[in-house]
Every structure is written in C-alpha cells, then in structure tokens.
C-alpha atoms as a PDB file:
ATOM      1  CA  UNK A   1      -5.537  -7.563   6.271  1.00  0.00           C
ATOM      2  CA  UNK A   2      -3.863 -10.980   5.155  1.00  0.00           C
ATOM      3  CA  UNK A   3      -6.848 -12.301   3.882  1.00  0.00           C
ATOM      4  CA  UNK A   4      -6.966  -8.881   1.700  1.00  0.00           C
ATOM      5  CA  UNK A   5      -3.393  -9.085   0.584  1.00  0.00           C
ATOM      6  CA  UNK A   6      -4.268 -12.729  -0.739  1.00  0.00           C
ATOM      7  CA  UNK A   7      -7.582 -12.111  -2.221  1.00  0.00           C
ATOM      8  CA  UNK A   8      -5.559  -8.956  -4.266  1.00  0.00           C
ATOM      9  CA  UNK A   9      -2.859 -11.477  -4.834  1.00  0.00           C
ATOM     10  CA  UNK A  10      -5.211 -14.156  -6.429  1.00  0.00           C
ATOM     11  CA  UNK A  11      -6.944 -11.141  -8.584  1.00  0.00           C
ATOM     12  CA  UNK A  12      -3.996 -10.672 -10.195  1.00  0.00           C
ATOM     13  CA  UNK A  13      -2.349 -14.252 -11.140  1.00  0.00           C
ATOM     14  CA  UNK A  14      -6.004 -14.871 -12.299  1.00  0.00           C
ATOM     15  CA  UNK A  15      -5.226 -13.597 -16.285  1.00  0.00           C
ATOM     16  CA  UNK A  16      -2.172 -15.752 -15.750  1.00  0.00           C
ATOM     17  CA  UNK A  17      -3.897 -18.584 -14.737  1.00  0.00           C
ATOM     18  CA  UNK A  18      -6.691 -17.791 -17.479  1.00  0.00           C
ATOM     19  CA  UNK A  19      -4.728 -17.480 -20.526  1.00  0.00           C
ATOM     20  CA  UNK A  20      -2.727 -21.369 -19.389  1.00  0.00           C
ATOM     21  CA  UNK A  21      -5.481 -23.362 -21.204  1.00  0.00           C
ATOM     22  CA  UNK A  22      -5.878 -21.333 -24.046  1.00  0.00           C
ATOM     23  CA  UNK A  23      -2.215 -21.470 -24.707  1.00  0.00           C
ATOM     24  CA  UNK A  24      -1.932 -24.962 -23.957  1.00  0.00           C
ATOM     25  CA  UNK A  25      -5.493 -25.105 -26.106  1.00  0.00           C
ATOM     26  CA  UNK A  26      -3.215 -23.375 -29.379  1.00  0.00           C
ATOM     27  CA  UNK A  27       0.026 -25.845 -29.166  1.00  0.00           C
ATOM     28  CA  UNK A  28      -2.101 -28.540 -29.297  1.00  0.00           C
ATOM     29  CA  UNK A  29      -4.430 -27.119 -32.318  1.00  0.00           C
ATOM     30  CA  UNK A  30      -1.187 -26.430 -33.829  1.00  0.00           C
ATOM     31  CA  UNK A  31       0.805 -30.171 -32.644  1.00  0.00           C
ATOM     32  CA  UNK A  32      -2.203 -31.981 -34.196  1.00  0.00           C
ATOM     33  CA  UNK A  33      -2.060 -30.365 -37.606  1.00  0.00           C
ATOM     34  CA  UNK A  34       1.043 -32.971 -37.949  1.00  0.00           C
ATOM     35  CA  UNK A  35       2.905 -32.918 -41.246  1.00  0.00           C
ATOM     36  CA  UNK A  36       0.497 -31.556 -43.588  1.00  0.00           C
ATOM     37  CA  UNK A  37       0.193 -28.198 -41.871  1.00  0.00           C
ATOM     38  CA  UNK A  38       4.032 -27.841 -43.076  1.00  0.00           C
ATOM     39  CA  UNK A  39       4.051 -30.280 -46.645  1.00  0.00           C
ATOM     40  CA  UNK A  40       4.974 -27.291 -48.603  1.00  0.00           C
ATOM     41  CA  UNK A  41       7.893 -26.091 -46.170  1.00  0.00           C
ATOM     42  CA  UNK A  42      11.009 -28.179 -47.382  1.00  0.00           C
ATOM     43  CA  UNK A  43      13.521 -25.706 -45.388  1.00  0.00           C
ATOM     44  CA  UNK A  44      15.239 -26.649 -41.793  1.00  0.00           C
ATOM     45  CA  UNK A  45      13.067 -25.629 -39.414  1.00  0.00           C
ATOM     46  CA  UNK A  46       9.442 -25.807 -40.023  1.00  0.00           C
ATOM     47  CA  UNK A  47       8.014 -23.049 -37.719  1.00  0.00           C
ATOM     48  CA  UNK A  48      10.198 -20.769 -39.955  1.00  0.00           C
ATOM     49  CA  UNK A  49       8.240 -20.531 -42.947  1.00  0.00           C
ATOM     50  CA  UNK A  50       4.647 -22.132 -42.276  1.00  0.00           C
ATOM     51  CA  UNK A  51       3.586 -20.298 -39.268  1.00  0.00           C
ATOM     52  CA  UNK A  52       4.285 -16.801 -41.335  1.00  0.00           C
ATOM     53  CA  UNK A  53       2.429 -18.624 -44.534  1.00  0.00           C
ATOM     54  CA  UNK A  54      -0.266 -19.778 -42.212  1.00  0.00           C
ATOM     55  CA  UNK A  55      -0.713 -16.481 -40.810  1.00  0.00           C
ATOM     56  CA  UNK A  56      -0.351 -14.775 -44.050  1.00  0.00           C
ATOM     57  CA  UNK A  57      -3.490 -17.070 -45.126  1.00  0.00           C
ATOM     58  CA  UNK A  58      -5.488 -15.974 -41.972  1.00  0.00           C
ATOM     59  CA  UNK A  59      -4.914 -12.676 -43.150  1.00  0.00           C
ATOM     60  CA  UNK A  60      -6.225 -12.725 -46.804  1.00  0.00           C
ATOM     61  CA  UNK A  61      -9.352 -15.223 -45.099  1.00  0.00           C
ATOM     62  CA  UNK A  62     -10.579 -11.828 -43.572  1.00  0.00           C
ATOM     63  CA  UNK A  63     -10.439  -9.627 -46.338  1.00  0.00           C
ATOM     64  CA  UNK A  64     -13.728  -8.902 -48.158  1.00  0.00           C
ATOM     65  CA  UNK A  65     -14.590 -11.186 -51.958  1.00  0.00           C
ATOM     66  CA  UNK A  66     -14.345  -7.314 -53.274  1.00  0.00           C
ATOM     67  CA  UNK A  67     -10.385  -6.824 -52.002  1.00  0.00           C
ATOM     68  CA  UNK A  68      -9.626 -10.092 -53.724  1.00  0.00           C
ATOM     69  CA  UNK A  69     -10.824  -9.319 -56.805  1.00  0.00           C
ATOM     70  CA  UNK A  70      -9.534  -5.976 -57.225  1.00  0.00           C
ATOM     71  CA  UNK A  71      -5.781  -7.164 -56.151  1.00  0.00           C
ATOM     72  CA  UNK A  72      -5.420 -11.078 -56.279  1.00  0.00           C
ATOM     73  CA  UNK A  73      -7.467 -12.275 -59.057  1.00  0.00           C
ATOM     74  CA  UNK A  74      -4.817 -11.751 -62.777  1.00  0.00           C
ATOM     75  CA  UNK A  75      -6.254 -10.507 -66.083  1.00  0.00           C
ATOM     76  CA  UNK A  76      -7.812 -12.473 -68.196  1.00  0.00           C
ATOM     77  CA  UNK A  77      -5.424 -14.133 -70.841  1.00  0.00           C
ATOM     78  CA  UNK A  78      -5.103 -12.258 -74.004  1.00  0.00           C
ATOM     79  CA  UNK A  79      -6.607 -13.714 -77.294  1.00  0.00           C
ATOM     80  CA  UNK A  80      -8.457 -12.508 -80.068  1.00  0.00           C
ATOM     81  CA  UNK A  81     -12.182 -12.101 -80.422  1.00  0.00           C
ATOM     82  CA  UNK A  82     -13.892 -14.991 -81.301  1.00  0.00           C
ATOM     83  CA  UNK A  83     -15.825 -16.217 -84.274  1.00  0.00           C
ATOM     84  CA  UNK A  84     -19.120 -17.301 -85.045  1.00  0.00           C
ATOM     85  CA  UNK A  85     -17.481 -20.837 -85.741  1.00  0.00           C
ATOM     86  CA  UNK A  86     -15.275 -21.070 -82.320  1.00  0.00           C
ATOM     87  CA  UNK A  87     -18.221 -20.013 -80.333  1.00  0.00           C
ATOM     88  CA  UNK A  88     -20.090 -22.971 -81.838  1.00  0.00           C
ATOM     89  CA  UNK A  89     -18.056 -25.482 -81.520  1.00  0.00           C
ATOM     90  CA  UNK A  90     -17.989 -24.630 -77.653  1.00  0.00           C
ATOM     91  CA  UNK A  91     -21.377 -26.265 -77.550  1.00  0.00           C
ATOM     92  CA  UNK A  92     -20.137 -29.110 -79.475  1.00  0.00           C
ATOM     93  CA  UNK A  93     -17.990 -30.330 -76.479  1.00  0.00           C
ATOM     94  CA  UNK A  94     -15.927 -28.889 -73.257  1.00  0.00           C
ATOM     95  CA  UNK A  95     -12.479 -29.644 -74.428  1.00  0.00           C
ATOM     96  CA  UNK A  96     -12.717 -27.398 -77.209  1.00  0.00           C
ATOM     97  CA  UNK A  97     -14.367 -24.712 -74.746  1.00  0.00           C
ATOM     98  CA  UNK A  98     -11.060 -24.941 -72.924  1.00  0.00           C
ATOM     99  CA  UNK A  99      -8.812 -25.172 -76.395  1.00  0.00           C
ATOM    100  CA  UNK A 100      -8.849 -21.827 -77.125  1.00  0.00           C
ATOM    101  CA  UNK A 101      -7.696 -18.665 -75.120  1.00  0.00           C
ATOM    102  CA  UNK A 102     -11.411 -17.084 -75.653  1.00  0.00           C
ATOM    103  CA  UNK A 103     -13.117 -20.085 -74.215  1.00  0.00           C
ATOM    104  CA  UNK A 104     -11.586 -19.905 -71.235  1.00  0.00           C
ATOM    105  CA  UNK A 105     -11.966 -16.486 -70.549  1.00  0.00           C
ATOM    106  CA  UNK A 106     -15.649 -16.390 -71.574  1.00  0.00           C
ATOM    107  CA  UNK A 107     -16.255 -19.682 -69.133  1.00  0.00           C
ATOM    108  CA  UNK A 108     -13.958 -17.921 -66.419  1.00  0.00           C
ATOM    109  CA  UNK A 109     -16.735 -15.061 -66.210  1.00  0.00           C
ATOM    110  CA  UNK A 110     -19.060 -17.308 -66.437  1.00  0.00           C
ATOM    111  CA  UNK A 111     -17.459 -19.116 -62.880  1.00  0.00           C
ATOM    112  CA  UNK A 112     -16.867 -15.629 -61.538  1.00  0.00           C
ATOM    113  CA  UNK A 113     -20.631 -15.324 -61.448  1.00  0.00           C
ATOM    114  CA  UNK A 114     -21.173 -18.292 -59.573  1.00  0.00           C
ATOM    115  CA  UNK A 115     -18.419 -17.670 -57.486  1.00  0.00           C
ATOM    116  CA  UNK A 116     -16.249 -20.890 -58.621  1.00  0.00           C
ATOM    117  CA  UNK A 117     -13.358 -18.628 -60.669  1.00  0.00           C
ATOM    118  CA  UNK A 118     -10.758 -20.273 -58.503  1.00  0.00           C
ATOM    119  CA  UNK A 119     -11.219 -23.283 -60.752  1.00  0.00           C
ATOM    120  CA  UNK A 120     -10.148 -22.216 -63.635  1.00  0.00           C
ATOM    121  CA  UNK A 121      -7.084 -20.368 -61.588  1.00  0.00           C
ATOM    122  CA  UNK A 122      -6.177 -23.138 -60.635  1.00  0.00           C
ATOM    123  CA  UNK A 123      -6.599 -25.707 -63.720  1.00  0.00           C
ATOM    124  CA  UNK A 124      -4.454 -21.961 -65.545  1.00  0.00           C
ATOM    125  CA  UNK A 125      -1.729 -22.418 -62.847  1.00  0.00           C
ATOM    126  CA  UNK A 126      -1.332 -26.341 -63.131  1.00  0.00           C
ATOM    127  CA  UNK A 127      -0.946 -25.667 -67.050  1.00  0.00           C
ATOM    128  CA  UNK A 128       1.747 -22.757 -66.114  1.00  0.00           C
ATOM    129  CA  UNK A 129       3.472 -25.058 -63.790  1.00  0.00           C
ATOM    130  CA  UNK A 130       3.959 -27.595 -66.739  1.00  0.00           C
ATOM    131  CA  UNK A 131       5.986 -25.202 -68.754  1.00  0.00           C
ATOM    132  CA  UNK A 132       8.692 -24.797 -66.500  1.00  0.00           C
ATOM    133  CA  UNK A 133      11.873 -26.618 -66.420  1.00  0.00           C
ATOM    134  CA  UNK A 134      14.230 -24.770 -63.202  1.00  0.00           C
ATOM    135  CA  UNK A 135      14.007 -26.328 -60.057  1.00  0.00           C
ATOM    136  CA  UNK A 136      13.783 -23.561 -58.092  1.00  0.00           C
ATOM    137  CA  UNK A 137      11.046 -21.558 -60.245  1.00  0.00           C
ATOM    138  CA  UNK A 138       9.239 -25.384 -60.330  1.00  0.00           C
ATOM    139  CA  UNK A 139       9.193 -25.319 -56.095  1.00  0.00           C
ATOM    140  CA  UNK A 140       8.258 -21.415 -55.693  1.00  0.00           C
ATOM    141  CA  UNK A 141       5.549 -22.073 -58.227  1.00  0.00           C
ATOM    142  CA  UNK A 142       3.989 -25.124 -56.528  1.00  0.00           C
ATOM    143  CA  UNK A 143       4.636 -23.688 -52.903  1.00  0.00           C
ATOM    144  CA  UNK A 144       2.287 -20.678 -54.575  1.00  0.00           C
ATOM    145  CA  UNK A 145      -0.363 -22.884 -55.911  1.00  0.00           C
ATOM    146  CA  UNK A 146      -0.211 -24.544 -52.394  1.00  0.00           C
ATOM    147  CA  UNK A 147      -0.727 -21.720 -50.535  1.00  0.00           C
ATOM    148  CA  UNK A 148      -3.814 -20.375 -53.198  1.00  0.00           C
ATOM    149  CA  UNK A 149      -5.930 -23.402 -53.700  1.00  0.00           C
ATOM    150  CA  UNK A 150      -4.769 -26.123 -51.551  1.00  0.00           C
ATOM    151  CA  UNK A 151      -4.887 -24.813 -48.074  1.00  0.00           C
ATOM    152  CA  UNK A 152      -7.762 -24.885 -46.371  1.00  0.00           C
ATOM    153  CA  UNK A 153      -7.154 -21.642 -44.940  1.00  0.00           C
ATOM    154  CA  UNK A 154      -7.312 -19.831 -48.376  1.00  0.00           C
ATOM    155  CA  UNK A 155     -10.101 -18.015 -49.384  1.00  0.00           C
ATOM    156  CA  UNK A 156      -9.689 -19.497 -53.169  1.00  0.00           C
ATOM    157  CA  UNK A 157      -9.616 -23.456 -51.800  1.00  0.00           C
ATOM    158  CA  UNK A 158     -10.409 -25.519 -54.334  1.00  0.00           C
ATOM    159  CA  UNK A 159     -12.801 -28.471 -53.129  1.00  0.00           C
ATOM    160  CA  UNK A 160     -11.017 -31.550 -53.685  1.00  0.00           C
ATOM    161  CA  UNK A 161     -11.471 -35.551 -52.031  1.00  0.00           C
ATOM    162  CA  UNK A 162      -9.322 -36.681 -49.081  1.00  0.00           C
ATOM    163  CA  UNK A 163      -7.085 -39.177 -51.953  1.00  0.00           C
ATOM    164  CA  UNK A 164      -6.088 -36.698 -53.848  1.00  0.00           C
ATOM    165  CA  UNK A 165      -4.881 -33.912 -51.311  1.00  0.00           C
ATOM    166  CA  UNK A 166      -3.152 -37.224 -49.333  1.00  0.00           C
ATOM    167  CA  UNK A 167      -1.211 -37.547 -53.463  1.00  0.00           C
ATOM    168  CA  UNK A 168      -0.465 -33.727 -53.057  1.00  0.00           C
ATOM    169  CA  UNK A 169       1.275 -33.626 -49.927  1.00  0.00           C
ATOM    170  CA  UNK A 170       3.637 -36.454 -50.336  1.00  0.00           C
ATOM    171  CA  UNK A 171       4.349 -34.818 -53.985  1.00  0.00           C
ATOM    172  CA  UNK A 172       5.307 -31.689 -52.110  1.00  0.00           C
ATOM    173  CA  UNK A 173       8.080 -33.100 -49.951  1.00  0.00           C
ATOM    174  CA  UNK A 174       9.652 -32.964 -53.747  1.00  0.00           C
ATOM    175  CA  UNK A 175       7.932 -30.257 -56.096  1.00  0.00           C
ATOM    176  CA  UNK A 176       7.458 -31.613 -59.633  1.00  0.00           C
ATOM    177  CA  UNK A 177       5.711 -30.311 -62.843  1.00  0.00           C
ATOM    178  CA  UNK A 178       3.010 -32.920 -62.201  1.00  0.00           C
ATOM    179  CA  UNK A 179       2.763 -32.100 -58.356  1.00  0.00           C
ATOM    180  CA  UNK A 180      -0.939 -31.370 -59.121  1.00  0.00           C
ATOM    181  CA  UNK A 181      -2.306 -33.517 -61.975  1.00  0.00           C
ATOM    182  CA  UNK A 182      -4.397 -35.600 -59.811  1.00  0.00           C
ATOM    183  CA  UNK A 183      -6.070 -32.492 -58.733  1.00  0.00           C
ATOM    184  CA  UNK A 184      -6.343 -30.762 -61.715  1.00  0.00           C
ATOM    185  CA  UNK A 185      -7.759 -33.270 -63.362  1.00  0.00           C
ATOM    186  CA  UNK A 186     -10.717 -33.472 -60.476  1.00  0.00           C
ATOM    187  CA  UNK A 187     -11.320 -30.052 -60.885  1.00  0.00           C
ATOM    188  CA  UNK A 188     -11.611 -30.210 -64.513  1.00  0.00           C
ATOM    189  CA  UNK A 189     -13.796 -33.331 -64.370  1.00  0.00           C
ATOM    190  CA  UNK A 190     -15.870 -31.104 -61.815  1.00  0.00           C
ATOM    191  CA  UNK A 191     -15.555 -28.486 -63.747  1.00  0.00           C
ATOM    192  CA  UNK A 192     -16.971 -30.327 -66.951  1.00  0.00           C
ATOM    193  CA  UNK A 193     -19.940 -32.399 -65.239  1.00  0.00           C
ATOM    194  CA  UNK A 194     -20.926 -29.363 -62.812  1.00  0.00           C
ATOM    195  CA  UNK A 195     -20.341 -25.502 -64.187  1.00  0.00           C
ATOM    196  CA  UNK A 196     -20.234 -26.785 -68.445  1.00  0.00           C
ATOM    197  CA  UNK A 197     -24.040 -27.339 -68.746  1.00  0.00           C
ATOM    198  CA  UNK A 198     -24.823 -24.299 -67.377  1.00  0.00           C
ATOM    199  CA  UNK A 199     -22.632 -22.194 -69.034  1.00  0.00           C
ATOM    200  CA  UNK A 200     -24.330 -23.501 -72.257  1.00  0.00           C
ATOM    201  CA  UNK A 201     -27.721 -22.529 -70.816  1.00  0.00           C
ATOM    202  CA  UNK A 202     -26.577 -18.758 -69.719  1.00  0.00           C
ATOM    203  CA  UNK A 203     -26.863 -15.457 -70.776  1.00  0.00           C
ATOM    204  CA  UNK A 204     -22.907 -15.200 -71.237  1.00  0.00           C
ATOM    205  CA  UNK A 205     -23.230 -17.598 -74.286  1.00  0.00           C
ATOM    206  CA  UNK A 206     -26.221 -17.296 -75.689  1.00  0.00           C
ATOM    207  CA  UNK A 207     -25.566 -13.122 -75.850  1.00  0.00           C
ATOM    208  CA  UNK A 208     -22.161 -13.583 -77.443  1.00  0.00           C
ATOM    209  CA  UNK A 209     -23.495 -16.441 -79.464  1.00  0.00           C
ATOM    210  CA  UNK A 210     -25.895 -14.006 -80.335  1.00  0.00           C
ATOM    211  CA  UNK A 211     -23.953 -10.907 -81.158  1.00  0.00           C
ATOM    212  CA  UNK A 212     -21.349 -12.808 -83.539  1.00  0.00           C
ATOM    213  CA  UNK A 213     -24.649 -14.462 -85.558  1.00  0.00           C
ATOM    214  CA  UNK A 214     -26.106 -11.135 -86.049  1.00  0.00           C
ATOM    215  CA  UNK A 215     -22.401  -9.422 -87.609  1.00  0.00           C
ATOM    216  CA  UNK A 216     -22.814 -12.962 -89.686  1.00  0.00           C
ATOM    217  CA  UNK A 217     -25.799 -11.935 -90.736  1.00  0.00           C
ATOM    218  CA  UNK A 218     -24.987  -8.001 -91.349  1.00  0.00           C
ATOM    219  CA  UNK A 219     -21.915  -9.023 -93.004  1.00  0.00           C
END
C-alpha cells in the first residue's frame, strides 16, 4: 500500500516536475534576447510594454498574408493618372520612378506581386517620419515602424545587415527623425539594384506604358 501511495504521489508532481525545464527553457530564451528585445521600450520597467508588443507580434505572425492585406496594408497614396511622358521617364532612371506619387504606387503593385510591398511601406513611413516635428508623435511613430519592419517577429520584416539594425537600436534609446536613414537607404539601394529591373521588364509597365501610348495615339 505505501509503495502505491508513492507511485500515485510521483504521478502527480510529474507535470510539475515536467513543465520546470521548459519554464526555466523560456526565461532564458527571453534573458538572452538582452537589450535589443526591449530598444524601442524607453518607459520604467521593461517587461511592461515589450512583452505585450512582443506578444502582440506573435499574434499578427500567425495570421494568414490574406488578413494582412485586407486590414494592415494602407491605400495607396492619392495622385493623378499619369502621362505618357511620366511613365517614360520611369525607364529613364529609379529616382524619378520614386519622384512622383504614381510611380510609387505603380512599383508598390508591382512589389505586392512579388511579395516585397513592405519595402516600399517602409521607405513611405521613413519619409512620413521626416515630416514631423513633436516629440512625442516622433517616438510613437518610430516605436510603430519598429514594431512593423524591424522586428524580427513581424510578418512585414524588412531584410536588413547586422550594422545597420546595431545603428537602429542605439538610435531608439532616443527616437529621432533620422532614426532610420541608414536603413532606408539599404532598402532603397535594394530596392533599386533588385525589384527596379524587373519592374521595367513586367507586364505592370509595359501594359500601362501601353495604354497611355495608344490614347497618344487616338488623341
């Protein structure tokens, strides 16, 4: 009967005694992120904010592409149609592809297809970031941009070398307009040298290029 009482004891501090290593396994996952698990959290107690914003981010990770589109992705910016002579001087170089409001939004479906639209978010959110003067609105804004295409538990990460995300975590200990211009201009280099050429090669641009010469023509 003793030996029964102490086998039933042992069955049940075994999930105790299971679950130990795992938990110990989890502080020390989370213990050897180090500071740049929390270089976005500037308040008093770390654990406040970047636990919720980490598990936020493990959240939107397991959503489907489709759920992201429909709800996280914002409208394309507003401009007027193009003409025959803007669409043209796309091909002529990338900077002027990126000038004008209707370059960027015929390149940004362009990335969409290829699955690289978080590019051009976040080269759109740098620019935003630039405009703004207030303090505060200047470190919700960066913490944002952080938490989209920095971390690497977000869905939208933007693919950036070890140099520059070491430049964008000791910028975040104090939030700045130019917290991301290393990065942004990476991902506009990349952006240039990788996604460009093809754009100029697909159906996007030579349709549209297209359309607008045959109203030329008709006209």
């Amino acid at each position: 009967p003793m030996g029964s009482e102490r086998m039933e004891m042992r069955k049940r501090q075994m999930p105790t005694t299971q679950e130990t290593p795992g938990a110990a396994q989890a502080q020390h996952s989370t213990g050897s992120r180090g500071s740049n698990a929390c270089c976005f959290c500037w308040c008093c107690c770390c654990s406040c904010s970047c636990l919720t914003v980490r598990n936020q981010d493990e959240e939107r990770a397991r959503r489907t592409s489709h759920e992201l589109q429909a709800e996280g992705i914002p409208n394309c910016e507003e401009s007027p149609a193009p003409t025959l002579e803007e669409v043209n001087a796309w091909a002529q170089s990338f900077d002027k592809l990126m000038l004008t409001p209707a370059g960027r939004n015929a390149f940004r479906e362009f990335l969409r297809t290829e699955f690289s639209e978080e590019n051009m978010l976040f080269w759109m959110a740098c620019e935003e970031l630039k405009q703004e003067s207030n303090k505060s609105v200047i470190e919700e804004k960066a913490r944002l941009i952080y938490e989209d295409y920095i971390s690497i538990l977000s869905p939208k990460e933007v693919s950036l070398d070890s140099r520059v995300r070491e430049v964008i975590n000791r910028n975040m200990l104090e939030p700045s307009q130019h917290t991301f211009d290393d990065a942004q201009l990476q991902i506009y280099t990349l952006m240039h040298r990788d996604s460009y050429p093809r754009f100029m090669n697909s159906a996007i641009y030579k349709d549209l290029l297209r359309s607008l010469s045959e109203k030329s023509i008709e006209a």
